[in-house]
N, C-alpha and C. Protein backbone atom coordinates (compact mmCIF):
# COMPACT_ATOMS: atom_id res chain seq x y z
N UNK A 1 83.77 74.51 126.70
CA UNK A 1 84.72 74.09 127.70
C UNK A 1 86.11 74.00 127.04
N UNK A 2 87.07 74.43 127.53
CA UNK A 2 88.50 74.42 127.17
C UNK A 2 89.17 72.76 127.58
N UNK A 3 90.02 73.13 126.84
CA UNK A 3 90.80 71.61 127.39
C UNK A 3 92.14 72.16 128.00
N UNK A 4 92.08 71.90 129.50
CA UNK A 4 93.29 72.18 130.31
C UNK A 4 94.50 71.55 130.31
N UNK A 5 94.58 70.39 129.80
CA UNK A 5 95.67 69.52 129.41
C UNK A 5 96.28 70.47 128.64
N UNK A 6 95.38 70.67 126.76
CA UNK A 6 96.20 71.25 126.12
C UNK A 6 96.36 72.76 126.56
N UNK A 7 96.15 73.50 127.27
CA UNK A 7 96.24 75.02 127.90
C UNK A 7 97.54 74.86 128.24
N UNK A 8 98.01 73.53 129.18
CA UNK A 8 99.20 73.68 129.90
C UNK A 8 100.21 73.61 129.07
N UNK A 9 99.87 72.58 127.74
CA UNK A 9 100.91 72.17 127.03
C UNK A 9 101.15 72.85 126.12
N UNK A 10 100.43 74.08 125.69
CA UNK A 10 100.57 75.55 125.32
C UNK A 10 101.76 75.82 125.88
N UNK A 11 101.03 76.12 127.33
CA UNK A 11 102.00 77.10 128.03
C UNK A 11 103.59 76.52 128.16
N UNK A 12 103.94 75.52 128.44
CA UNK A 12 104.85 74.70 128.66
C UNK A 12 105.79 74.72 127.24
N UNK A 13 105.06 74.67 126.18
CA UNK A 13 105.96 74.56 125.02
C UNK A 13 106.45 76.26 124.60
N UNK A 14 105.34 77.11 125.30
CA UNK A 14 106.02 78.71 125.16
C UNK A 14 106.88 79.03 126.15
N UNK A 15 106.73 78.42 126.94
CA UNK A 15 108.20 78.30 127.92
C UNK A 15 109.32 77.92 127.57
N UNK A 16 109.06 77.13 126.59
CA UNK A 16 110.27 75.72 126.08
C UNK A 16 111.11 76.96 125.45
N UNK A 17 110.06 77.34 124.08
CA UNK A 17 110.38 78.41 123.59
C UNK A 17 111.21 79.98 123.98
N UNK A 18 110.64 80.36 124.98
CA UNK A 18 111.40 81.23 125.05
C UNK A 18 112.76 81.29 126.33
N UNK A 19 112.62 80.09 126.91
CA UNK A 19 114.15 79.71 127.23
C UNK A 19 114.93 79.61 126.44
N UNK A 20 114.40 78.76 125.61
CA UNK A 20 115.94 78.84 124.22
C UNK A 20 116.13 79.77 123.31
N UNK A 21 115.40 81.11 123.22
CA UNK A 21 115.37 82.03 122.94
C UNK A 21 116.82 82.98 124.04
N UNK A 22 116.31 82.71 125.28
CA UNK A 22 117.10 83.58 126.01
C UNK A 22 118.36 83.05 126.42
N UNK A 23 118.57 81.93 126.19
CA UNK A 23 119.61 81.18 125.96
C UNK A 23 120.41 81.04 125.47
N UNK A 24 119.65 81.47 124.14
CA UNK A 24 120.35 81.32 122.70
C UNK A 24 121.12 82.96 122.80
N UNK A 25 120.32 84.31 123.31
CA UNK A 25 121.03 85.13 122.98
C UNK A 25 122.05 85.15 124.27
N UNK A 26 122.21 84.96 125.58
CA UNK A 26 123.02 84.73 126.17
C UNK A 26 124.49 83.93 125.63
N UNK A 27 124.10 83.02 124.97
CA UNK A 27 125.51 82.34 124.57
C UNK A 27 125.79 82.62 123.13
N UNK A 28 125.06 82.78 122.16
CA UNK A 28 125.39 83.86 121.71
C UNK A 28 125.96 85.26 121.64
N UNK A 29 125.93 85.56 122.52
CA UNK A 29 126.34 87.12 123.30
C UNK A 29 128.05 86.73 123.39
N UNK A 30 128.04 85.44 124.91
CA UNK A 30 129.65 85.15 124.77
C UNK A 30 130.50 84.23 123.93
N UNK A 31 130.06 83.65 123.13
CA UNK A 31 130.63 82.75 122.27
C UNK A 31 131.08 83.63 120.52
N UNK A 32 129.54 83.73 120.60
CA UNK A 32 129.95 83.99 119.38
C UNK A 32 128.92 83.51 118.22
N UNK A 33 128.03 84.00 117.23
CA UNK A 33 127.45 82.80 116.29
C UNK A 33 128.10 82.05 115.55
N UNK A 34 129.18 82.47 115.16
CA UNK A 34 130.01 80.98 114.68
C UNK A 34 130.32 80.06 115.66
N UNK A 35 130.84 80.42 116.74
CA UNK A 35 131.07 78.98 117.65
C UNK A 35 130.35 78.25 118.78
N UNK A 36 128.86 78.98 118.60
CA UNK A 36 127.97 78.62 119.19
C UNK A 36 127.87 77.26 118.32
N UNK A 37 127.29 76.49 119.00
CA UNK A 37 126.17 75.04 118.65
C UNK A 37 125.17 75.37 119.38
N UNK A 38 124.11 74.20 118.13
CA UNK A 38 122.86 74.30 119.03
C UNK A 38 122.94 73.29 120.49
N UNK A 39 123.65 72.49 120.49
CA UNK A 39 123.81 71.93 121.99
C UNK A 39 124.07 72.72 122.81
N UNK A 40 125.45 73.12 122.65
CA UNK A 40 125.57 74.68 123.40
C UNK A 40 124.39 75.19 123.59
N UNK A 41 123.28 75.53 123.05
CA UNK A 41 122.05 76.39 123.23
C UNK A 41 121.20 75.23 124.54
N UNK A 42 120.88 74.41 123.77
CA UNK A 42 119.98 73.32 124.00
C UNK A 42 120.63 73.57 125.81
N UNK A 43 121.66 73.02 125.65
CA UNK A 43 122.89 73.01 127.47
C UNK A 43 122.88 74.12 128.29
N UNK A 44 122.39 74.98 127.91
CA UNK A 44 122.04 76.38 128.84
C UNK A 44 120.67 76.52 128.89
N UNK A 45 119.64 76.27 127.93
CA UNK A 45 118.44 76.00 128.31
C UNK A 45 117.63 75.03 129.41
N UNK A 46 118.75 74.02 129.25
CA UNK A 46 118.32 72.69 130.01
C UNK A 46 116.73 72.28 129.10
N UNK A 47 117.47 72.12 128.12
CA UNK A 47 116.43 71.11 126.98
C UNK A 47 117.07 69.90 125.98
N UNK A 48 117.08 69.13 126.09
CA UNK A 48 117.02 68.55 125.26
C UNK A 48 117.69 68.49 123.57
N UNK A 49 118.58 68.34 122.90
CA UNK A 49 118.97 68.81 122.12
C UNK A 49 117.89 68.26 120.84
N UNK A 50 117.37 67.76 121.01
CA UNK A 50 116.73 66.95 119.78
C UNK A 50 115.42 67.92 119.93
N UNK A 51 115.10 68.62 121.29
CA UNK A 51 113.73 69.10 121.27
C UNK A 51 113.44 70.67 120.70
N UNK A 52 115.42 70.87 120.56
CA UNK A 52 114.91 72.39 119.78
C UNK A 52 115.14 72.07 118.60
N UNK A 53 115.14 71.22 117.82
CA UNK A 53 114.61 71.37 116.39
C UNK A 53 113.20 71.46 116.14
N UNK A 54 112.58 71.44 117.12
CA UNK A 54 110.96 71.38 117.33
C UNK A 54 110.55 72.98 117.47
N UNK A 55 111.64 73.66 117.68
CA UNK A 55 111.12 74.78 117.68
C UNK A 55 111.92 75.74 117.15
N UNK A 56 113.34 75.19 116.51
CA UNK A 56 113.80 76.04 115.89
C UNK A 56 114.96 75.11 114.98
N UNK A 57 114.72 75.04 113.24
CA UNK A 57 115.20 73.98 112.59
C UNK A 57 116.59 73.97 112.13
N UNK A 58 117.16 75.31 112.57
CA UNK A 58 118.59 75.41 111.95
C UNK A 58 119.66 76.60 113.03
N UNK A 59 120.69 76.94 113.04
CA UNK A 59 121.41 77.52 114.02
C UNK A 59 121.03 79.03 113.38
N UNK A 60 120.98 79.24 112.20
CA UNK A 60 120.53 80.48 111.83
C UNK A 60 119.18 81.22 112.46
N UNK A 61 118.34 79.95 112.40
CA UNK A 61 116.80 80.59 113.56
C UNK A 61 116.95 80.70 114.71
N UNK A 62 118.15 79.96 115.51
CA UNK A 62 118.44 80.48 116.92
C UNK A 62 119.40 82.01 116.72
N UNK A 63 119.77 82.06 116.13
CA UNK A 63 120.64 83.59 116.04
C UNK A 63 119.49 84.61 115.73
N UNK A 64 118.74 83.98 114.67
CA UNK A 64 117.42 85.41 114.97
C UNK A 64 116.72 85.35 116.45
N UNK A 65 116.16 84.46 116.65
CA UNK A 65 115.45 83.94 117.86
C UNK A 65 116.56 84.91 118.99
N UNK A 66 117.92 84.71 119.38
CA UNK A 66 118.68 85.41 119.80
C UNK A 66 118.64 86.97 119.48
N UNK A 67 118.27 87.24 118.58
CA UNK A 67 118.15 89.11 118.02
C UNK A 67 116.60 89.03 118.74
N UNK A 68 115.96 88.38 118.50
CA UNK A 68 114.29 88.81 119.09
C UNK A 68 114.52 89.08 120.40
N UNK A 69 115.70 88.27 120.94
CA UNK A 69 115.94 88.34 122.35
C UNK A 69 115.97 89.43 122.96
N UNK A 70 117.08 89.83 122.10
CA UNK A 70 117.94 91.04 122.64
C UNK A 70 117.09 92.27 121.97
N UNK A 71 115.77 92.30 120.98
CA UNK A 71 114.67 93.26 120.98
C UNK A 71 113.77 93.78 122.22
N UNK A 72 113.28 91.94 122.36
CA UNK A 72 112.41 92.26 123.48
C UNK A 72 112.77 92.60 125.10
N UNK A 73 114.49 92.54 124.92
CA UNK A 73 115.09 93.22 126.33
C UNK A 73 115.23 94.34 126.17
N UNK A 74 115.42 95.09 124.92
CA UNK A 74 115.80 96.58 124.42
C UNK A 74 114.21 97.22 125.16
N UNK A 75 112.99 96.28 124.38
CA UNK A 75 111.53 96.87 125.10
C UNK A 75 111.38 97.30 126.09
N UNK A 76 111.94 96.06 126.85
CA UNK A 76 111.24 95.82 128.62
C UNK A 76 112.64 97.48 129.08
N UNK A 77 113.59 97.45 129.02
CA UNK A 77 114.55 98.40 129.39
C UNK A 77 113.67 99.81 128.84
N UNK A 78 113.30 99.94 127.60
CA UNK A 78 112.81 101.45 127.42
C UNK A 78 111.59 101.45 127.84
N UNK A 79 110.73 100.29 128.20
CA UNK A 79 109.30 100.41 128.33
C UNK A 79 109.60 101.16 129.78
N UNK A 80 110.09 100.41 130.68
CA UNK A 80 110.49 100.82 131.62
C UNK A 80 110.89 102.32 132.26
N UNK A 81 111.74 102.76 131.15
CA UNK A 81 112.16 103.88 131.28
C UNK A 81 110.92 104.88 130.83
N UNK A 82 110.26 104.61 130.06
CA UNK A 82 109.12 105.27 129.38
C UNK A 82 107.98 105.84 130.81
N UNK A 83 108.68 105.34 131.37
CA UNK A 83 107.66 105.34 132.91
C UNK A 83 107.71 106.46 133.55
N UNK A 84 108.98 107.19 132.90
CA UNK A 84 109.53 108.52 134.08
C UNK A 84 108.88 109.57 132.94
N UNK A 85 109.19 110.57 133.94
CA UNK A 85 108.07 111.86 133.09
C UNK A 85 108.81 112.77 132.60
N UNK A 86 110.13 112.31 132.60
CA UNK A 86 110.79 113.45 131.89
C UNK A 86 112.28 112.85 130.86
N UNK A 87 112.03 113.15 129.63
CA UNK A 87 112.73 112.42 128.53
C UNK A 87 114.37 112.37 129.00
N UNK A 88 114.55 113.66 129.50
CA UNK A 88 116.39 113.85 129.76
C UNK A 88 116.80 112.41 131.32
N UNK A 89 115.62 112.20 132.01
CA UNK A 89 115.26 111.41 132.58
C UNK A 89 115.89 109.66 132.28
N UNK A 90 114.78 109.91 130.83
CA UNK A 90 114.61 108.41 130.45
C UNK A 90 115.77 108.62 129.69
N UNK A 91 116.57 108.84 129.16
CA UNK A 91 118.18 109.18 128.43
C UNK A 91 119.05 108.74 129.55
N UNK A 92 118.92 109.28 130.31
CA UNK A 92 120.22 109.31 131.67
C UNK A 92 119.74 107.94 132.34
N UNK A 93 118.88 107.20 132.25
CA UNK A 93 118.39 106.41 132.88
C UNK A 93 119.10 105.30 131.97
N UNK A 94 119.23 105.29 130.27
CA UNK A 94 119.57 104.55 129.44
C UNK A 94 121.16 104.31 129.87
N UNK A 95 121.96 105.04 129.98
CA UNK A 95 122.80 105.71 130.76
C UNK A 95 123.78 104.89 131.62
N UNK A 96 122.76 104.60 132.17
CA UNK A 96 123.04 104.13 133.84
C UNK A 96 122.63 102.55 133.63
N UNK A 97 121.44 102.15 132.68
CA UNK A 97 121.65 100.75 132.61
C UNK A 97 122.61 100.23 131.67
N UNK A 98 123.10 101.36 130.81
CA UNK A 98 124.47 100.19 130.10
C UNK A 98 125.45 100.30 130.90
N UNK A 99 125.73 101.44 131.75
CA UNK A 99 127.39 101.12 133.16
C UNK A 99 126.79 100.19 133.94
N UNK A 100 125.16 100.15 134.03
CA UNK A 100 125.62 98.90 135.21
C UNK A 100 125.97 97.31 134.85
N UNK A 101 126.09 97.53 133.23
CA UNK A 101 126.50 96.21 132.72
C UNK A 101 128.01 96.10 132.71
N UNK A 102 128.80 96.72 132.84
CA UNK A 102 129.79 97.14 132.65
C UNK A 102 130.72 95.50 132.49
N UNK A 103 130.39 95.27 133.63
CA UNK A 103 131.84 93.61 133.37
C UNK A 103 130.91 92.97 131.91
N UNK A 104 129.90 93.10 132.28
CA UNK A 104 129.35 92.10 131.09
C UNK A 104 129.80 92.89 129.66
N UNK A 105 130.05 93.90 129.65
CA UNK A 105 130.45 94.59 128.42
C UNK A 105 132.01 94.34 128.49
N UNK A 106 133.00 94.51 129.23
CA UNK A 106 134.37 94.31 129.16
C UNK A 106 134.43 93.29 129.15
N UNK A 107 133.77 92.08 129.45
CA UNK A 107 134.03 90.62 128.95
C UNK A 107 133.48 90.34 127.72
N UNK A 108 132.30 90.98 126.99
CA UNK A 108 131.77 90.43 125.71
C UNK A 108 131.45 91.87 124.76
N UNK A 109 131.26 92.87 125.02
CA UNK A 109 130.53 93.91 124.52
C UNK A 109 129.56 93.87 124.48
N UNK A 110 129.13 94.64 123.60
CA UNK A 110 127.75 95.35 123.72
C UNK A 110 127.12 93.64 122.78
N UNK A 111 125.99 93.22 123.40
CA UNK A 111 125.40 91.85 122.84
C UNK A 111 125.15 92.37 121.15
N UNK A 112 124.09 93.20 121.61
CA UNK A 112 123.43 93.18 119.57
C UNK A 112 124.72 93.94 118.54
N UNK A 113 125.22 94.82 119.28
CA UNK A 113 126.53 95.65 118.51
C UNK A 113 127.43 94.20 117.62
N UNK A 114 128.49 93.99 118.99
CA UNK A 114 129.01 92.58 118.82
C UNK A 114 128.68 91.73 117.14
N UNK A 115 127.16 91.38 118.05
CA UNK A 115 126.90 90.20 116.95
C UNK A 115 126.72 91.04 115.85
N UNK A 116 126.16 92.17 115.47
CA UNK A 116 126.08 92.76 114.22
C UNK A 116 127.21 92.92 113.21
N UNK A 117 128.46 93.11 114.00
CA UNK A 117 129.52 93.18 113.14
C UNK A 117 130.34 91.93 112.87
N UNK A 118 129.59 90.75 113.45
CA UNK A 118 129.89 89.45 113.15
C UNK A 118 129.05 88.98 112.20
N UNK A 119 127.74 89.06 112.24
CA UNK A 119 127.24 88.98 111.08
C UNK A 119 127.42 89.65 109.57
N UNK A 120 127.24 90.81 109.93
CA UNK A 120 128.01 91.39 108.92
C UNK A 120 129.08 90.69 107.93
N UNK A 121 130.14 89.89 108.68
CA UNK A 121 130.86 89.54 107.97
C UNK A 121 130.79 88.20 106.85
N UNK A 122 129.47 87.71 107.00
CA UNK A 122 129.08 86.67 106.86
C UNK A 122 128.73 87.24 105.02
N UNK A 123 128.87 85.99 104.24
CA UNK A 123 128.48 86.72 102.75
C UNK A 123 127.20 85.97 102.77
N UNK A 124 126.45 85.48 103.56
CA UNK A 124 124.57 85.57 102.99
C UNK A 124 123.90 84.87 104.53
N UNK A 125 122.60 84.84 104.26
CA UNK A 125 121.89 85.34 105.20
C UNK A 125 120.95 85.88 106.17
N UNK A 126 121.64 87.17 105.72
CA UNK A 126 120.64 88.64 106.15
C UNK A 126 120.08 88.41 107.52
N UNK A 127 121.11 88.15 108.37
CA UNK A 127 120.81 88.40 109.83
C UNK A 127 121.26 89.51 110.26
N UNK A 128 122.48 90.02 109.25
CA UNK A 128 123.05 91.22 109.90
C UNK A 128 121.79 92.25 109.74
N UNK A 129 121.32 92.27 108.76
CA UNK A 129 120.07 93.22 108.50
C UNK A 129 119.11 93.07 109.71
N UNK A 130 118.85 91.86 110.19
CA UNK A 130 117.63 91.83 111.65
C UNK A 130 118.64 92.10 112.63
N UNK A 131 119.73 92.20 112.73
CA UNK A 131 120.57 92.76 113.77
C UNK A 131 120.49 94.62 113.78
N UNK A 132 120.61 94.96 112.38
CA UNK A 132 120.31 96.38 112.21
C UNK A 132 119.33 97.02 112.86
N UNK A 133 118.31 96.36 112.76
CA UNK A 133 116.72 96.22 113.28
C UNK A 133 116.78 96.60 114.37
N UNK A 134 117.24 96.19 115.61
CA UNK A 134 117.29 95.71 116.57
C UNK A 134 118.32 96.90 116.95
N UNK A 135 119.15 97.46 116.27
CA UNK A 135 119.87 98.74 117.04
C UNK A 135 119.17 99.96 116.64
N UNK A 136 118.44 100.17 114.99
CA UNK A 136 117.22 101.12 114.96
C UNK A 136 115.99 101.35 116.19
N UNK A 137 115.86 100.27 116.46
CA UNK A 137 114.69 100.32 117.78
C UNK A 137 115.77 101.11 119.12
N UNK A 138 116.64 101.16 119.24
CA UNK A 138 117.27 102.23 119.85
C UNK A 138 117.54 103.04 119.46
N UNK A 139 117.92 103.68 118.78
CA UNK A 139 118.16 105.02 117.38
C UNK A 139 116.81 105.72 117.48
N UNK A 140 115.51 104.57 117.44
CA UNK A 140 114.30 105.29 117.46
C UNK A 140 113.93 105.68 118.84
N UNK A 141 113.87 105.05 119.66
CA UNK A 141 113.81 105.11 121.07
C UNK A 141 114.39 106.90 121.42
N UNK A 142 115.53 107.01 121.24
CA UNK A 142 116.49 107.76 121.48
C UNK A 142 116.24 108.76 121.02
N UNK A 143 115.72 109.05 119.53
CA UNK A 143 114.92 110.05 118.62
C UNK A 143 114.12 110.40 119.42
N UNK A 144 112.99 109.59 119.78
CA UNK A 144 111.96 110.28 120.25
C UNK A 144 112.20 110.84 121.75
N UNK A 145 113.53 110.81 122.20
CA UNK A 145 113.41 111.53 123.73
C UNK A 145 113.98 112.48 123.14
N UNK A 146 114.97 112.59 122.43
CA UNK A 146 115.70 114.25 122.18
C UNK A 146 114.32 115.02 121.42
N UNK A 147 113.51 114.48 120.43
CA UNK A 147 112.49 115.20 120.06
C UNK A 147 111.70 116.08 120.80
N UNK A 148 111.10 114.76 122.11
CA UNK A 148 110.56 115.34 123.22
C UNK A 148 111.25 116.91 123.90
N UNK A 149 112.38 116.30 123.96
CA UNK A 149 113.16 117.40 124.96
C UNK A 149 113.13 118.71 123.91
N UNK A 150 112.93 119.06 122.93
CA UNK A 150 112.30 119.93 121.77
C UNK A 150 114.09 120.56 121.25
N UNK A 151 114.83 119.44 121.60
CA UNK A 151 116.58 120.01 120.71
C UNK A 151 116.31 119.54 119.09
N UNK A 152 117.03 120.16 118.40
CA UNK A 152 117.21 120.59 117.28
C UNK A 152 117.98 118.80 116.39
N UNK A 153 117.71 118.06 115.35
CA UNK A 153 118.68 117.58 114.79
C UNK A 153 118.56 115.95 116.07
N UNK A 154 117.08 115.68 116.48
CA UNK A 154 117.16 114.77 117.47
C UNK A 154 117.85 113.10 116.98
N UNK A 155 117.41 112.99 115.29
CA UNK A 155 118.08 111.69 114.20
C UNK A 155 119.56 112.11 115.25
N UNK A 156 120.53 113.15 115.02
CA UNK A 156 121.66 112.89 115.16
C UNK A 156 122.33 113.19 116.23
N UNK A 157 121.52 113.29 117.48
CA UNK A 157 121.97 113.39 118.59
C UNK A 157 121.52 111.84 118.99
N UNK A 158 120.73 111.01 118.45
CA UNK A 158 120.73 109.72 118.79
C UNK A 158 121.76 109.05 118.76
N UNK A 159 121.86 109.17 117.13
CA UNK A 159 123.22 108.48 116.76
C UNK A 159 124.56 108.78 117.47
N UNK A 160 124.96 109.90 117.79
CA UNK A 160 125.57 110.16 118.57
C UNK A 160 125.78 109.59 120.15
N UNK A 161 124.69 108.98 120.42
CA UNK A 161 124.35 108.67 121.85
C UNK A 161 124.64 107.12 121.43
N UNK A 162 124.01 106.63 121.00
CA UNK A 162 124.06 105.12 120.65
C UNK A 162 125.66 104.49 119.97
N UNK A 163 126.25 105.77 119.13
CA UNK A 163 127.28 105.56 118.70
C UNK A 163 128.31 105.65 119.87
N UNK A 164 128.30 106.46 120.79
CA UNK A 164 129.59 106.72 121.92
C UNK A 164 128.51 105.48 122.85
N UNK A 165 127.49 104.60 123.08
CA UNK A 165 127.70 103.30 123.55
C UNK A 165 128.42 102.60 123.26
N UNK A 166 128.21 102.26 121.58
CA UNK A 166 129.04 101.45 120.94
C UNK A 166 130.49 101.25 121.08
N UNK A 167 130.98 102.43 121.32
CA UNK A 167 132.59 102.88 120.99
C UNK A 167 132.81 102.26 122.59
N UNK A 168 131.99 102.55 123.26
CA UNK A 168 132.71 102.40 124.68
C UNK A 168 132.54 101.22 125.22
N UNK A 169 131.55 100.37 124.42
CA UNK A 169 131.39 98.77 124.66
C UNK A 169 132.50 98.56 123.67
N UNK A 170 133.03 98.00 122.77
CA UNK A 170 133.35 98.15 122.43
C UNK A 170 135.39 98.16 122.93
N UNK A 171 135.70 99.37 123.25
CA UNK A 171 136.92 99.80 124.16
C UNK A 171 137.09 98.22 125.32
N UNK A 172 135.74 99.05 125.99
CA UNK A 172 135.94 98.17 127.48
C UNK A 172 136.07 96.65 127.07
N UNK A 173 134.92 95.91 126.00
CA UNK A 173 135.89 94.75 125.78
C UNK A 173 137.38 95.08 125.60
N UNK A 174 137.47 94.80 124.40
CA UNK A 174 138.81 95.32 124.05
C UNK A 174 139.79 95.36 124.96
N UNK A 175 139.94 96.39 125.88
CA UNK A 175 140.86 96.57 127.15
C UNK A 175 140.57 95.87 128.31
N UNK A 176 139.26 94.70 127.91
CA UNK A 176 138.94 94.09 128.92
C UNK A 176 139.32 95.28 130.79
N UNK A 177 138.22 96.35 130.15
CA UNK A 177 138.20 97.44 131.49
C UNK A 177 137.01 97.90 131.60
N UNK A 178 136.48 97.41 132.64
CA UNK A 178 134.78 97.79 132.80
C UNK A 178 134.82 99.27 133.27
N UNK A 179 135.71 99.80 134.33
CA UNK A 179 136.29 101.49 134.33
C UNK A 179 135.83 102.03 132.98
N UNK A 180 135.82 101.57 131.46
CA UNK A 180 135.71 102.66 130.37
C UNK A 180 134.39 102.84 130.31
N UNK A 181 133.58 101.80 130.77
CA UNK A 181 131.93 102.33 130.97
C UNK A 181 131.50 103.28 132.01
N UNK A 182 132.28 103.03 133.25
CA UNK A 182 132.22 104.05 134.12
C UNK A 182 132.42 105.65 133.62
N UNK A 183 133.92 106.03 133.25
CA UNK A 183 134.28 107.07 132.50
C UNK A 183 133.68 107.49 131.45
N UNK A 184 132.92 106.83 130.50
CA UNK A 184 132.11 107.19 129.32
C UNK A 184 131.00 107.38 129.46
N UNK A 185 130.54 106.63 130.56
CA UNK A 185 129.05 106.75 130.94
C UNK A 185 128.94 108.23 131.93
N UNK A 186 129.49 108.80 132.44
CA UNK A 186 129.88 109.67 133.26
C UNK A 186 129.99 110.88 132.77
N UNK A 187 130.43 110.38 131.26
CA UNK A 187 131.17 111.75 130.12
C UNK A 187 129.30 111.73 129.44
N UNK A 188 129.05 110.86 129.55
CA UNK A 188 127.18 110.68 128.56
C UNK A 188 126.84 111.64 129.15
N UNK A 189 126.55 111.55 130.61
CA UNK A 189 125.63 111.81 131.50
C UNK A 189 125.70 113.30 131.61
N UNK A 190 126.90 114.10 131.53
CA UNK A 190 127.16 115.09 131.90
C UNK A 190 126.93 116.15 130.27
N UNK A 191 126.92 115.21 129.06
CA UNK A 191 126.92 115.59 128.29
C UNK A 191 125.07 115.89 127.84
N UNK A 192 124.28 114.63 128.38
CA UNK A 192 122.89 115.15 128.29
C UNK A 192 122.66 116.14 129.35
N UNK A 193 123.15 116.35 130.52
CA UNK A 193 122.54 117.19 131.38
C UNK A 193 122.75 119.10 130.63
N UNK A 194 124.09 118.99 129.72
CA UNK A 194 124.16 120.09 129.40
C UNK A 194 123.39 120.71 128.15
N UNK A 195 122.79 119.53 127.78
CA UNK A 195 122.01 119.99 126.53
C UNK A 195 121.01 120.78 126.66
């Protein structure tokens, strides 16, 4: 016989968990990891500030916890896409979900980009490295559809693809102009269809 008390209080504390996970990369995303706090985190979760040291002991494990975030949304987005039957498909589809972020990119940029080159700047660490992580799982993603599609040199037509995201998240902060995702995404689209 199981004990249903503790089943719930499982479930309840993996809830706890991955609110402040998604929390954490949300305000993370607009703040910043330097000027995030964990209250700040705790205050968008609607937890408790004393209760995420229970699940995460320092602001550095919410900034990974925040990269896991923004992994396991990278998943659910390609798992998703993985659904259609044709790779130039699931590309153009990638496409179309970073313009439809568009304000969210001209107000913050691209989330994992962003924080990568913020970490980066940091002299120890090694979050920028699990941030790396976390843009390879698109690099790889991306590999394996140009592979599919049987073009030549698929490593650097990724990079290419992932790199003109970057540039154009990137811009559109910058010029605070969600239009440059429109126009770039437009210039993507036309650019996989001709391949």
């Amino acid at each position: 016989m199981t004990d249903s008390k503790g089943s719930t209080r499982v479930r309840a504390a993996g809830a706890k968990r991955q609110r402040l996970m998604s929390a954490a990369a949300e305000v993370v995303h607009r703040q910043g990891a330097e000027r995030t706090t964990i209250a700040d985190i705790a205050r968008a979760a609607d937890v408790p500030v004393g209760n995420v040291y229970y699940y995460f002991k320092t602001k550095d494990e919410l900034v990974a916890a925040a990269l896991s975030e923004h992994a396991r949304r990278l998943g659910t987005l390609t798992g998703g896409l993985d659904a259609l039957p044709d790779p130039r498909a699931r590309l153009k589809g990638l496409v179309e979900a970073w313009v439809s972020q568009r304000e969210l990119a001209a107000r913050y940029g691209c989330p994992t980009g962003t924080l990568a080159a913020e970490l980066d700047k940091r002299a120890e660490g090694g979050l920028d490295a699990e941030a790396g992580r976390v843009i390879r799982l698109l690099l790889d993603w991306a590999e394996r559809q140009f592979r599919e599609l049987g073009l030549p040199e698929p490593d650097g037509l990724a990079l290419t693809l992932v790199g003109a995201y970057q540039g154009m998240s990137l811009l559109a902060n910058a010029l605070r102009e969600p239009g440059v995702m429109d126009r770039e995404g437009a210039r993507l689209l036309a650019w996989l269809d001709s391949l």
